[in-house]
N, C-alpha and C. Protein backbone atom coordinates (compact mmCIF):
# COMPACT_ATOMS: atom_id res chain seq x y z
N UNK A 1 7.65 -16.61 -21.96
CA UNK A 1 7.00 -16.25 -20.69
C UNK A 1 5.87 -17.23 -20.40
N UNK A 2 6.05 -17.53 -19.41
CA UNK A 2 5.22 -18.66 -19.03
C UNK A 2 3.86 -18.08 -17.62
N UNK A 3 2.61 -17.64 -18.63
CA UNK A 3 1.81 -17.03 -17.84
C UNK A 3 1.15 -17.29 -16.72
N UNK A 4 0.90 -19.03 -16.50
CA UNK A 4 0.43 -19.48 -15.52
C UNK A 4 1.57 -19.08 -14.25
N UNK A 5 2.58 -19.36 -14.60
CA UNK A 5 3.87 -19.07 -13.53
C UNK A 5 4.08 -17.57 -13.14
N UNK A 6 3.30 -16.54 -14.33
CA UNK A 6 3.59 -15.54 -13.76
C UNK A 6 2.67 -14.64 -13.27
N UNK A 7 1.60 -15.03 -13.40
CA UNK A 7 0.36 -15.24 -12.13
C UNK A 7 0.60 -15.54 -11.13
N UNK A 8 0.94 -16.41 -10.83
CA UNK A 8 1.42 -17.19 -9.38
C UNK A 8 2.82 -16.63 -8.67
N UNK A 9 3.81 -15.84 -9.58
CA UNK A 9 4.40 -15.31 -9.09
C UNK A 9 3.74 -13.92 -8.27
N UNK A 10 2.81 -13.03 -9.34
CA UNK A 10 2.34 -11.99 -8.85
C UNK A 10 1.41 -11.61 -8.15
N UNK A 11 0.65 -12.68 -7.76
CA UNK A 11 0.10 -13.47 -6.70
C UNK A 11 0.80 -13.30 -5.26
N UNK A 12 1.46 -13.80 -5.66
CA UNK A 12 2.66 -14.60 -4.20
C UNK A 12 3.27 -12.96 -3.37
N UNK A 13 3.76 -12.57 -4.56
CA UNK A 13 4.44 -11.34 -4.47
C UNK A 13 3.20 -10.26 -3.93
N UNK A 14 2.18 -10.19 -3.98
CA UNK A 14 1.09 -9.23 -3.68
C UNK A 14 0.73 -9.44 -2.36
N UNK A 15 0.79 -10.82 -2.15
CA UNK A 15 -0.32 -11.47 -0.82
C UNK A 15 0.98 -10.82 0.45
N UNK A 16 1.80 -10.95 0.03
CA UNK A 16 3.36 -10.99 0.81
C UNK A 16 3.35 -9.25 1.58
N UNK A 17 3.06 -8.20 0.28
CA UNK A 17 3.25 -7.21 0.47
C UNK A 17 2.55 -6.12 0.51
N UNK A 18 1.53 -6.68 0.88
CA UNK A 18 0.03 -5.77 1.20
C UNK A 18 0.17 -5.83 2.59
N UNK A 19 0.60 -6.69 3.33
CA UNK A 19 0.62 -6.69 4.72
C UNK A 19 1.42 -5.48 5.46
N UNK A 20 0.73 -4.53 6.26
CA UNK A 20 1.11 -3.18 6.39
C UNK A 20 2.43 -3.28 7.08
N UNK A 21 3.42 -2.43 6.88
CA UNK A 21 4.45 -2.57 7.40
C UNK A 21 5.15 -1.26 7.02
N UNK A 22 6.77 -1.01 7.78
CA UNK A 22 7.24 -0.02 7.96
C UNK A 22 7.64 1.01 6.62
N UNK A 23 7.79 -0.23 5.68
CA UNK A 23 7.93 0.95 4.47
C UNK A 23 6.42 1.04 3.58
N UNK A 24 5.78 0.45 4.07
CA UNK A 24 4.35 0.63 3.56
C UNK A 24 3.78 2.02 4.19
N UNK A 25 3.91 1.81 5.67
CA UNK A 25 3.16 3.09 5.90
C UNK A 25 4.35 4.62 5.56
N UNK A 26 5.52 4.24 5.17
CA UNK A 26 6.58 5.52 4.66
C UNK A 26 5.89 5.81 3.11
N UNK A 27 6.05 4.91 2.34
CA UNK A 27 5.46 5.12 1.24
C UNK A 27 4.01 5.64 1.28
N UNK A 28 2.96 5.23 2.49
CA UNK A 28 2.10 6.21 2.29
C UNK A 28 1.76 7.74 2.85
N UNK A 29 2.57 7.60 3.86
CA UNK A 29 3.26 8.98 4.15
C UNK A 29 3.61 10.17 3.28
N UNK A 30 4.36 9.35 2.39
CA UNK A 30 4.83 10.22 1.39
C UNK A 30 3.74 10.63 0.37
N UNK A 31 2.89 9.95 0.13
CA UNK A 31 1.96 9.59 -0.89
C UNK A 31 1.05 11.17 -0.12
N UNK A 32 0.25 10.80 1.21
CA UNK A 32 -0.48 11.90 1.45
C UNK A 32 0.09 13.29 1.48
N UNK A 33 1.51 13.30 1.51
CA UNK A 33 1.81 14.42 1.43
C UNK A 33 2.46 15.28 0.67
N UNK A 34 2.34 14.37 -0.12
CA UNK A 34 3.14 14.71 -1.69
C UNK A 34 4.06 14.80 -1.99
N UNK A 35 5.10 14.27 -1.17
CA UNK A 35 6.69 14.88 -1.24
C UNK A 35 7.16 13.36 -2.32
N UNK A 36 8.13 13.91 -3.07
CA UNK A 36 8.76 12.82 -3.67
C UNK A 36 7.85 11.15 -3.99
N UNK A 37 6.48 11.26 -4.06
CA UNK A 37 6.13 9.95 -4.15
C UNK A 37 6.77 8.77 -5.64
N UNK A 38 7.29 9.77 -6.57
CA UNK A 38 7.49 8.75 -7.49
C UNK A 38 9.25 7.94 -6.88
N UNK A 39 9.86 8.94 -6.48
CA UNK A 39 11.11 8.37 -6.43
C UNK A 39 10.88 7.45 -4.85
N UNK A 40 10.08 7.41 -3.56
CA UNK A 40 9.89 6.06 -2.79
C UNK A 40 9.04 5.51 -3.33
N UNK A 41 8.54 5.56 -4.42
CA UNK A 41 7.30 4.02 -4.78
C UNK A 41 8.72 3.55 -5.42
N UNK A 42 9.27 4.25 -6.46
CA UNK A 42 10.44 3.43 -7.81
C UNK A 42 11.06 3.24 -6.44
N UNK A 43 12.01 3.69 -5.20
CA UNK A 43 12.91 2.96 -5.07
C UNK A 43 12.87 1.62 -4.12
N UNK A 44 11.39 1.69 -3.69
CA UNK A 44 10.99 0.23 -2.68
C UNK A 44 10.58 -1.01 -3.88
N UNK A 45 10.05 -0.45 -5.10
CA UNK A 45 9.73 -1.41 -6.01
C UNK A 45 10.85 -1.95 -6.49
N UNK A 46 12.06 -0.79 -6.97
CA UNK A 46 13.40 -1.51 -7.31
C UNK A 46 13.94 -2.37 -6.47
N UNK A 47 14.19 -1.50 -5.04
CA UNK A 47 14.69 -2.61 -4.13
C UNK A 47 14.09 -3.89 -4.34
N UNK A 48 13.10 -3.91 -4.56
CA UNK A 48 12.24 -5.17 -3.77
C UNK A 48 12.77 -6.05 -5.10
N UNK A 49 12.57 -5.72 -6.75
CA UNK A 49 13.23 -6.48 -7.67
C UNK A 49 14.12 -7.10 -7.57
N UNK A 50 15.33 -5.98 -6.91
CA UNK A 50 17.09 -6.94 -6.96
C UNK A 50 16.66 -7.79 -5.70
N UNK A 51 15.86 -7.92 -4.80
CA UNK A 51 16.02 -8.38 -3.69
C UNK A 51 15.18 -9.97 -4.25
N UNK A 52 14.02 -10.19 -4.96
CA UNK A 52 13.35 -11.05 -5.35
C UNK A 52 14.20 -11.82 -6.55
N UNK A 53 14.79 -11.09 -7.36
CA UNK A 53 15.80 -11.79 -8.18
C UNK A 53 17.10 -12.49 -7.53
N UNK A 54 17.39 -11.83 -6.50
CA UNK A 54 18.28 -12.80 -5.69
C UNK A 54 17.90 -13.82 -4.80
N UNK A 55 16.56 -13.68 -4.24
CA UNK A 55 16.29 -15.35 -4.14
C UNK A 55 15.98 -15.97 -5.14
N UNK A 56 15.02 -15.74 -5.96
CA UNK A 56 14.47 -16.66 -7.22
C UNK A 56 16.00 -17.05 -7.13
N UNK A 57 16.97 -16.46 -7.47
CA UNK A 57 18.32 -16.85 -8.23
C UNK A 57 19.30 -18.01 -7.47
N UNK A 58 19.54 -17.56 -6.18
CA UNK A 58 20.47 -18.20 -5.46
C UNK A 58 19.92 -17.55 -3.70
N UNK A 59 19.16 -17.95 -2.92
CA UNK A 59 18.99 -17.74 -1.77
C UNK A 59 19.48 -18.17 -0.96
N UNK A 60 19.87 -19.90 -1.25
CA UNK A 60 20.35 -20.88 -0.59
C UNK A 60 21.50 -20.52 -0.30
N UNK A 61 22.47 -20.04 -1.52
CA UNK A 61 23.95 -19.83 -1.04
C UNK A 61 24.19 -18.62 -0.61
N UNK A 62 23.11 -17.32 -0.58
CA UNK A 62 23.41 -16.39 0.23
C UNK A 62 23.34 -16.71 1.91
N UNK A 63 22.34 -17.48 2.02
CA UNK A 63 22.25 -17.94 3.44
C UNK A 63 23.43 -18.79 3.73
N UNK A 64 23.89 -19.57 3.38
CA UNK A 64 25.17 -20.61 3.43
C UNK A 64 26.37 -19.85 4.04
N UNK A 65 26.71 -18.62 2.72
CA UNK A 65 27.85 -17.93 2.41
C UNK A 65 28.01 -16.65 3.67
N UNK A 66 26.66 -16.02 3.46
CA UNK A 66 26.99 -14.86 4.90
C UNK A 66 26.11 -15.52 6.40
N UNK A 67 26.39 -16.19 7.07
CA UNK A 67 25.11 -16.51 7.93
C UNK A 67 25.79 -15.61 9.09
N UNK A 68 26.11 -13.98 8.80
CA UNK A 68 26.52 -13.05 10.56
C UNK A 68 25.30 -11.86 9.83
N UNK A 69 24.90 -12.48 8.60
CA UNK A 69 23.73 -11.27 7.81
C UNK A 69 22.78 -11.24 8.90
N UNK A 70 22.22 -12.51 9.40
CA UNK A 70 20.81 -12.44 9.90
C UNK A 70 20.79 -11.09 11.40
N UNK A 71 22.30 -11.29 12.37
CA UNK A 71 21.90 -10.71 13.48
C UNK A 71 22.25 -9.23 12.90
N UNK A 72 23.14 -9.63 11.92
CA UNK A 72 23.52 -7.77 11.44
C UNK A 72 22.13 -7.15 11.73
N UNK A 73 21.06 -7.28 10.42
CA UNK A 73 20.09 -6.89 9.79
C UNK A 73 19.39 -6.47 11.09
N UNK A 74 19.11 -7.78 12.15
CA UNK A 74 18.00 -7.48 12.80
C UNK A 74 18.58 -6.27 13.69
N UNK A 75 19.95 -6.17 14.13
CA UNK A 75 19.86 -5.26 15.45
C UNK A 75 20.01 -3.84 14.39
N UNK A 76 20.28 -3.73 13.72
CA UNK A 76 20.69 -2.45 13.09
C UNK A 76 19.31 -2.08 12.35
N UNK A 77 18.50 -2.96 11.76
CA UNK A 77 17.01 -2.70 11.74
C UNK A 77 16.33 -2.15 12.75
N UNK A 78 16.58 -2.96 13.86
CA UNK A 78 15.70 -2.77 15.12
C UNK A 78 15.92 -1.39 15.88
N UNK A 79 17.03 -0.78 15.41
CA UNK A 79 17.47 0.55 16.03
C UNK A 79 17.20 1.87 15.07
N UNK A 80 17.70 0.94 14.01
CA UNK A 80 16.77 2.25 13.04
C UNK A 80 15.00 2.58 13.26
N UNK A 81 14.61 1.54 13.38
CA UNK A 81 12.99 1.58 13.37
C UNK A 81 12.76 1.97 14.99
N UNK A 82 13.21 1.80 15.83
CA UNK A 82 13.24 2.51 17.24
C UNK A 82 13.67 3.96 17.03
N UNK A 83 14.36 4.58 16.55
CA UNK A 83 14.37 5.82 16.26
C UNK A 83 13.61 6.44 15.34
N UNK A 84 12.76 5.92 14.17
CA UNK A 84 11.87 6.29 13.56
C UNK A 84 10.56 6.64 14.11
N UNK A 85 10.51 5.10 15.25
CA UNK A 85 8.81 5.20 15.95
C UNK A 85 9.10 6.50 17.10
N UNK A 86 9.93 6.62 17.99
CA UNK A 86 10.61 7.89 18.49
C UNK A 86 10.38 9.48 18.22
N UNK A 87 10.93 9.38 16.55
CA UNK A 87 10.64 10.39 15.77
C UNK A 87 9.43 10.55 15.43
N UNK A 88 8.17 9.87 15.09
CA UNK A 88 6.85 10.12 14.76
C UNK A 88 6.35 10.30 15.77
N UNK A 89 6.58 9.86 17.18
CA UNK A 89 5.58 10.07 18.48
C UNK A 89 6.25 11.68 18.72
N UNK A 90 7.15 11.77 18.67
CA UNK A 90 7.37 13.04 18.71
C UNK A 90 6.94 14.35 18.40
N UNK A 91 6.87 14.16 16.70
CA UNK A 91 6.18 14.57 15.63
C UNK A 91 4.56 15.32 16.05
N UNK A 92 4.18 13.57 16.33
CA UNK A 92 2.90 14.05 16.65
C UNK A 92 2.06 14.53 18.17
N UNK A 93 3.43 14.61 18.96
CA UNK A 93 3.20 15.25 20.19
C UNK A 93 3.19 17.15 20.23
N UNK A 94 4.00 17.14 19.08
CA UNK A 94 4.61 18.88 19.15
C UNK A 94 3.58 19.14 17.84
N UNK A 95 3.06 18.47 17.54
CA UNK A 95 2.59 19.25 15.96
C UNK A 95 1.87 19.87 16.13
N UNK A 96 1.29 20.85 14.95
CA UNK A 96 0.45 21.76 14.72
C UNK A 96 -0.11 22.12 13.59
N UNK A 97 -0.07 23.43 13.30
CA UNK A 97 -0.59 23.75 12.01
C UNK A 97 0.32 23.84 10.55
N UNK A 98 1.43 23.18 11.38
CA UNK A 98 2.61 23.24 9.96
C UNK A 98 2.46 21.49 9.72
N UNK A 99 1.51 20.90 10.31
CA UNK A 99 1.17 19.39 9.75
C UNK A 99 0.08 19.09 9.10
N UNK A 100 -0.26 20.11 8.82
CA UNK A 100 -1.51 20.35 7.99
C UNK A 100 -1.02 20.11 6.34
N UNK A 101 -1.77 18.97 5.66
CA UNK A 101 -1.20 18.43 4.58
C UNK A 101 -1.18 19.87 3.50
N UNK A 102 0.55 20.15 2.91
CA UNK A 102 0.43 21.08 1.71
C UNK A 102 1.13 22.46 2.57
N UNK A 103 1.19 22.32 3.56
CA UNK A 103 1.58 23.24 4.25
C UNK A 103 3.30 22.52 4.60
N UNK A 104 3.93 23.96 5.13
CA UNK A 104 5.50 23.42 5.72
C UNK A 104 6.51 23.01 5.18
N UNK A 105 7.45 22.91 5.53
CA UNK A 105 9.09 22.31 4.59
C UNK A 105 9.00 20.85 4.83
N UNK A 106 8.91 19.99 3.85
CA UNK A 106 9.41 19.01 4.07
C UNK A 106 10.26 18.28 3.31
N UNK A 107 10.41 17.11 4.17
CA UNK A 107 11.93 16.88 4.07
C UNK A 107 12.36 16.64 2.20
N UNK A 108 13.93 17.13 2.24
CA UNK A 108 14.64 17.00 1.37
C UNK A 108 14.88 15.40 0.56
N UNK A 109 14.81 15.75 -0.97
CA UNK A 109 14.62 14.58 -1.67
C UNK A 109 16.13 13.53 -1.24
N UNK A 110 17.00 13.94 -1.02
CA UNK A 110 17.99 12.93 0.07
C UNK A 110 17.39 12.42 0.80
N UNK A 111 16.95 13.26 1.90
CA UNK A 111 16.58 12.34 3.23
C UNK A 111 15.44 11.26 3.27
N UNK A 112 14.17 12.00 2.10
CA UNK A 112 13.53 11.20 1.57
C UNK A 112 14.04 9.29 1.24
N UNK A 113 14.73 9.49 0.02
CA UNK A 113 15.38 8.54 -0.65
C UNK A 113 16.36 8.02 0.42
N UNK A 114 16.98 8.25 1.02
CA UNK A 114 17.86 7.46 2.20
C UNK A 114 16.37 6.73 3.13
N UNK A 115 16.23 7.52 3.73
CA UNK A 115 15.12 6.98 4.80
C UNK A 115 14.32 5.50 4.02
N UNK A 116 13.65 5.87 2.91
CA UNK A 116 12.87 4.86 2.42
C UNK A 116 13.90 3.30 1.62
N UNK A 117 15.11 3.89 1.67
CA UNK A 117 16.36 2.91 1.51
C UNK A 117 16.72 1.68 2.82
N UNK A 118 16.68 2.82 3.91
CA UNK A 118 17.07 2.31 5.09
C UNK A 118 15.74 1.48 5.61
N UNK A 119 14.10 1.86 5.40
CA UNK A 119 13.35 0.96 5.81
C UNK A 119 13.28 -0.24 4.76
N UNK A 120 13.83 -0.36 3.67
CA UNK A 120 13.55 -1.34 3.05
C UNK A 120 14.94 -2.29 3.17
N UNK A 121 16.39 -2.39 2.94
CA UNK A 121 17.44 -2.52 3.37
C UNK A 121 17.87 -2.99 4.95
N UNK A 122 17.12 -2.52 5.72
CA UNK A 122 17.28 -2.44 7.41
C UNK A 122 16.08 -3.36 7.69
N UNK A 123 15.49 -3.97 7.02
CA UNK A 123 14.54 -4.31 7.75
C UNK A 123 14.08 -6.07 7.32
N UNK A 124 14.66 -6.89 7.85
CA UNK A 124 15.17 -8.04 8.27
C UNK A 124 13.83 -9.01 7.62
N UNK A 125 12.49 -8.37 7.46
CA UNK A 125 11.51 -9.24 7.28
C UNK A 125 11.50 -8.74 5.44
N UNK A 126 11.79 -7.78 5.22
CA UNK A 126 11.82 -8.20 3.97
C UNK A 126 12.81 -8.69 3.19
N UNK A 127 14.19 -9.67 3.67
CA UNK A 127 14.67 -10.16 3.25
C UNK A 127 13.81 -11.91 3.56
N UNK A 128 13.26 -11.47 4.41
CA UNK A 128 12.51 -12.89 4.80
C UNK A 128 11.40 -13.08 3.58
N UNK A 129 10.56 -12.22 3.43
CA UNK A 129 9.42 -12.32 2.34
C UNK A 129 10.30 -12.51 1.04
N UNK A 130 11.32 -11.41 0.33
CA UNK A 130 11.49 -11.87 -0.82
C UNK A 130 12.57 -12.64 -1.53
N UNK A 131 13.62 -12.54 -0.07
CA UNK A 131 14.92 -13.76 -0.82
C UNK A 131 14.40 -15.02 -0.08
N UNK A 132 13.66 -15.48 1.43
CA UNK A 132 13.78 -16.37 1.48
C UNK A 132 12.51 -17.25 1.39
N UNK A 133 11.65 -16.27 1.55
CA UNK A 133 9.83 -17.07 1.09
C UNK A 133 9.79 -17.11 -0.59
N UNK A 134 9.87 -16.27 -1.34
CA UNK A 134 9.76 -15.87 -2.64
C UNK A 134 10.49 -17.22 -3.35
N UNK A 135 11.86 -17.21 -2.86
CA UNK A 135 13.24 -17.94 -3.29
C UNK A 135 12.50 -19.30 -3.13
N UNK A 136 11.50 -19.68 -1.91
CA UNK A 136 11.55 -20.69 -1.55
C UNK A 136 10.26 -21.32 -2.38
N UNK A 137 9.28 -20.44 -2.65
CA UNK A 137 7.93 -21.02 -3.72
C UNK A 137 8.62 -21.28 -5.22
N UNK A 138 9.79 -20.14 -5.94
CA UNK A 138 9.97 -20.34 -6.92
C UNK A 138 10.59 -21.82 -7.41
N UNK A 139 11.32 -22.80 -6.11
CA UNK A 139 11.98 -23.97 -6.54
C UNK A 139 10.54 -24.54 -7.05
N UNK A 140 9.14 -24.41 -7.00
CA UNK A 140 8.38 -25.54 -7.45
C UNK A 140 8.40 -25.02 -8.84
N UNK A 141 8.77 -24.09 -9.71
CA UNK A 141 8.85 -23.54 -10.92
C UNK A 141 10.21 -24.01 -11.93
N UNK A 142 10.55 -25.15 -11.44
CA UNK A 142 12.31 -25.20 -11.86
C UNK A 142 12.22 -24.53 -13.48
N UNK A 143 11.31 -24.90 -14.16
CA UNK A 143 11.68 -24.80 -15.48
C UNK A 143 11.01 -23.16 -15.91
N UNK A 144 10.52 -22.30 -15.16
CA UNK A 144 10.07 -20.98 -15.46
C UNK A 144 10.48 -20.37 -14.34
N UNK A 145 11.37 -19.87 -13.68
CA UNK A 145 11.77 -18.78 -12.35
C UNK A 145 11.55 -17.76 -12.78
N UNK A 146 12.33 -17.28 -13.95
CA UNK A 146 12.18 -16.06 -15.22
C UNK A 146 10.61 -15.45 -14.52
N UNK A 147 9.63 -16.57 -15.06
CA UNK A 147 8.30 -16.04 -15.30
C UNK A 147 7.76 -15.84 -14.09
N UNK A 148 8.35 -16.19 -12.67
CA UNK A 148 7.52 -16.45 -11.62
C UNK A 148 8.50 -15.28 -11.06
N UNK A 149 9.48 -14.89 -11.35
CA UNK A 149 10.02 -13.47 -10.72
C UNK A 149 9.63 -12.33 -11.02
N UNK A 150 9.25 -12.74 -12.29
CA UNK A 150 8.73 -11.21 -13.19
C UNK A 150 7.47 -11.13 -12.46
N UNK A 151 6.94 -12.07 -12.01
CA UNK A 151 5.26 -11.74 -11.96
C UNK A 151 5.28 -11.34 -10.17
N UNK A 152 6.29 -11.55 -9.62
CA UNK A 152 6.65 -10.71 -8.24
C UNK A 152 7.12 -9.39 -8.38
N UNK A 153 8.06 -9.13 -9.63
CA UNK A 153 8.44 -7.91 -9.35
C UNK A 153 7.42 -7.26 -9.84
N UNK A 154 6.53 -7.47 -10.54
CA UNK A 154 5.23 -6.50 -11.14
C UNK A 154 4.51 -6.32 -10.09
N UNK A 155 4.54 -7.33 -9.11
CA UNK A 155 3.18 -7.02 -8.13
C UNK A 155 3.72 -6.11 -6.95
N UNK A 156 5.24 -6.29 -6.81
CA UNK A 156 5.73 -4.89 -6.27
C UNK A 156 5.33 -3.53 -6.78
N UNK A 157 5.72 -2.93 -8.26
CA UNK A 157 5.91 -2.19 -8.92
C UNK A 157 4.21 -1.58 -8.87
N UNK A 158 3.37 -2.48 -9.32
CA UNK A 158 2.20 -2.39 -8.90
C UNK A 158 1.56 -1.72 -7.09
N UNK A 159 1.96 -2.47 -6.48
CA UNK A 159 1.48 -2.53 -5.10
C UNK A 159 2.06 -1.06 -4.59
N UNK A 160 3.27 -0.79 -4.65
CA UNK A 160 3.62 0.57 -3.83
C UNK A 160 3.53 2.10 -4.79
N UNK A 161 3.12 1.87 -6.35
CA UNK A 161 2.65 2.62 -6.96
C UNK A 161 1.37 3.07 -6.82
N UNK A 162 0.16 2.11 -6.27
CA UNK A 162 -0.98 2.21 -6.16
C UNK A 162 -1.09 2.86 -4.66
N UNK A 163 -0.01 2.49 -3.95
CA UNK A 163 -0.55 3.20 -2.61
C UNK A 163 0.29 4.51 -2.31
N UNK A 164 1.07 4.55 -3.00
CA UNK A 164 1.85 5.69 -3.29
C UNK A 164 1.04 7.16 -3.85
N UNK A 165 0.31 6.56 -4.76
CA UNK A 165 -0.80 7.61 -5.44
C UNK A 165 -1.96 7.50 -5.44
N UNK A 166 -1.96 6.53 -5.15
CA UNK A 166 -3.90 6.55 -4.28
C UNK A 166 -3.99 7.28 -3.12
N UNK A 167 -2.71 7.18 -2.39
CA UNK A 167 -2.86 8.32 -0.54
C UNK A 167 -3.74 9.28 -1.12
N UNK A 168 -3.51 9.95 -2.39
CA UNK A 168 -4.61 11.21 -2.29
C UNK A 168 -5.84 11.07 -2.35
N UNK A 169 -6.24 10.16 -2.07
CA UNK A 169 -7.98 9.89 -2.31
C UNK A 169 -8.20 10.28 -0.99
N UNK A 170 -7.22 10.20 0.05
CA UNK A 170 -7.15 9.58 1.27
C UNK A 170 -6.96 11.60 2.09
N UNK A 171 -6.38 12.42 0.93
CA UNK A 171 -5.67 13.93 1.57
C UNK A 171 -6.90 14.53 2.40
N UNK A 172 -8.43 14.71 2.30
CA UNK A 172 -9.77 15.16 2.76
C UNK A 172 -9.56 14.62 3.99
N UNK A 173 -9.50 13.60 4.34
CA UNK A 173 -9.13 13.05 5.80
C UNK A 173 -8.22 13.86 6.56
N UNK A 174 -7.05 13.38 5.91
CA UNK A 174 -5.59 13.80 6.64
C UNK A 174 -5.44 15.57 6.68
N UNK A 175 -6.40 16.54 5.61
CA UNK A 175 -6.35 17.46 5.61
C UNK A 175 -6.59 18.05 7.26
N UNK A 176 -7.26 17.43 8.34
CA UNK A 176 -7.17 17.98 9.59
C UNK A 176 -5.99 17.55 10.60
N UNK A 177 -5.27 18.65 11.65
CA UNK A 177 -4.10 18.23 11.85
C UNK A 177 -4.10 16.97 13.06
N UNK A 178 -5.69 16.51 13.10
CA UNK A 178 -6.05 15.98 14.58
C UNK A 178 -6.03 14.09 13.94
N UNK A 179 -6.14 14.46 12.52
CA UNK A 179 -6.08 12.99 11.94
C UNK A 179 -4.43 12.77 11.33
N UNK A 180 -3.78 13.77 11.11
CA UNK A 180 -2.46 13.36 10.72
C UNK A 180 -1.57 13.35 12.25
N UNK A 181 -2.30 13.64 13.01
CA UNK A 181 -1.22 13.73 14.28
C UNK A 181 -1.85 11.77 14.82
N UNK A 182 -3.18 12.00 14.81
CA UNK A 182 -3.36 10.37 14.50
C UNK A 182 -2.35 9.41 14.16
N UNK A 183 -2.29 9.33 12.70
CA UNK A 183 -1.34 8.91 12.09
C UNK A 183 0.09 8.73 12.36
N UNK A 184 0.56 9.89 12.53
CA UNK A 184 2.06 9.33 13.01
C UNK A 184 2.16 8.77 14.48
N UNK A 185 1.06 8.94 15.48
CA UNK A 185 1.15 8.40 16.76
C UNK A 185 0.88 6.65 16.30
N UNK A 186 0.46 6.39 15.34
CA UNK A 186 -0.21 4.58 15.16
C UNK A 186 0.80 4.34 13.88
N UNK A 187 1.67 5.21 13.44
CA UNK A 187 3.09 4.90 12.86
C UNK A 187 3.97 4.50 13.22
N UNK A 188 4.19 5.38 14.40
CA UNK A 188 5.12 5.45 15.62
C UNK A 188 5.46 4.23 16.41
N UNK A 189 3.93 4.16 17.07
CA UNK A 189 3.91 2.78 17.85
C UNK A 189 4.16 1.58 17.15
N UNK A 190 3.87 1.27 15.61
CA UNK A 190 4.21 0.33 15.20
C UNK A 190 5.95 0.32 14.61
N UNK A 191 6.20 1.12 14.07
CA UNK A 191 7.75 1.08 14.42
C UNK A 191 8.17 0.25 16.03
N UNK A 192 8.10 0.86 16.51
CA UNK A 192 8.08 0.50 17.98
C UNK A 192 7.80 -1.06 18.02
N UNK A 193 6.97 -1.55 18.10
CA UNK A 193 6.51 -2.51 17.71
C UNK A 193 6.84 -3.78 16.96
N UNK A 194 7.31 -3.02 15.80
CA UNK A 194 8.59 -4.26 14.96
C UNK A 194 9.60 -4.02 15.31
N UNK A 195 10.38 -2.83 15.92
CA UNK A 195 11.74 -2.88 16.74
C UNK A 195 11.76 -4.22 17.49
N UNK A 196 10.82 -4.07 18.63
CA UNK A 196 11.40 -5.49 19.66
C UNK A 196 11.01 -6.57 18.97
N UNK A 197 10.01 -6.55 18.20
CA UNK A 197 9.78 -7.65 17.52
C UNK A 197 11.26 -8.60 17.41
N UNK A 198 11.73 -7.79 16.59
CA UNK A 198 13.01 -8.00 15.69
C UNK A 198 14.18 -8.25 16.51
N UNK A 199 14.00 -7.85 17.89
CA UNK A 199 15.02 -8.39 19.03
C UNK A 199 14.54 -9.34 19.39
N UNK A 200 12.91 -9.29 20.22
CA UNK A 200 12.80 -10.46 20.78
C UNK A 200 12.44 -11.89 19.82
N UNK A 201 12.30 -11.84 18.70
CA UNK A 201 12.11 -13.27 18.25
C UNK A 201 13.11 -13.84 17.62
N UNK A 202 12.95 -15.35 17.91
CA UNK A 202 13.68 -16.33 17.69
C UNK A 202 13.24 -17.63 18.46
């Protein structure tokens, strides 16, 4: 293991994925409200592993080999996350006292685990951050990738564990229903937000 390389991997990998985004604010969603947080921190951190090991590994020839991936991702991203931001403005138009954190049914450890599948899977920029940015720092590593992947997937494993279970520092806030209805309205809109993104650029 080559430590300087895997610094700089977990580095790279941190700076990348602190930047708030759609499965960031799901994972902290989940986090303030306690539902299932270990199984969406493990399954955005896993994802994010096989996804960083396949650029470190071969990015170049995934891009080569499928190039109908890119418009797949974005329109089928862009519609999922349009119905998500949809669903939270919603949410927080009708809510009440059953959004009061600790209170109410929520959702089933399926829908959980699908949903936080589909924002990480569906969503076009994180194949950009970790097969094709990640893929693309590790060529200056030719002789340690090993060490410069590991030190990305830690700073995943790290990063959505910490915000996964830190949300509760955060529950005293969200405990009123006027700050969680907050919340999913500035969830919402940003869904919204990276939807057209994701159509209109190019």
């Amino acid at each position: 293991m080559d430590l300087s390389t895997y610094l700089a991997g977990l580095s790279m990998g941190l700076s990348l994925i602190v930047a708030i985004g759609a499965q960031n604010a799901f994972v902290l969603r989940q986090g303030l409200r306690r539902e299932h947080v270990f199984a969406a921190c493990l399954a955005c951190a896993l994802s994010d592993a096989v996804l960083i090991t396949l650029g470190v590994s071969s990015f170049r020839q995934v891009t080569e080999l499928l190039p109908w991936l890119d418009p797949v991702l974005r329109y089928g991203g862009a519609a999922f996350l349009l119905w998500y931001g949809i669903r939270s403005l919603l949410s927080a138009y009708r809510s009440s006292e059953a959004l009061v954190l600790g209170e109410g049914a929520g959702a089933s450890f399926r829908t959980t685990l699908l949903t936080c599948l589909a924002f990480t899977w569906l969503n076009p920029h994180v194949y950009l951050d970790t097969v094709v940015l990640l893929g693309t720092v590790s060529t200056q590593f030719a002789g340690s990738r090993t060490s410069f992947a590991a030190g990305a997937v830690t700073g995943s494993f790290l990063f959505f564990f910490s915000l996964g279970y830190g949300a509760q520092w955060l529950r005293p806030l969200f405990a009123r229903p006027a700050a969680w209805r907050l919340l999913e309205t500035l969830i919402g809109l940003m869904m919204l937000g990276l939807a057209t993104g994701l159509v209109v650029e190019r």
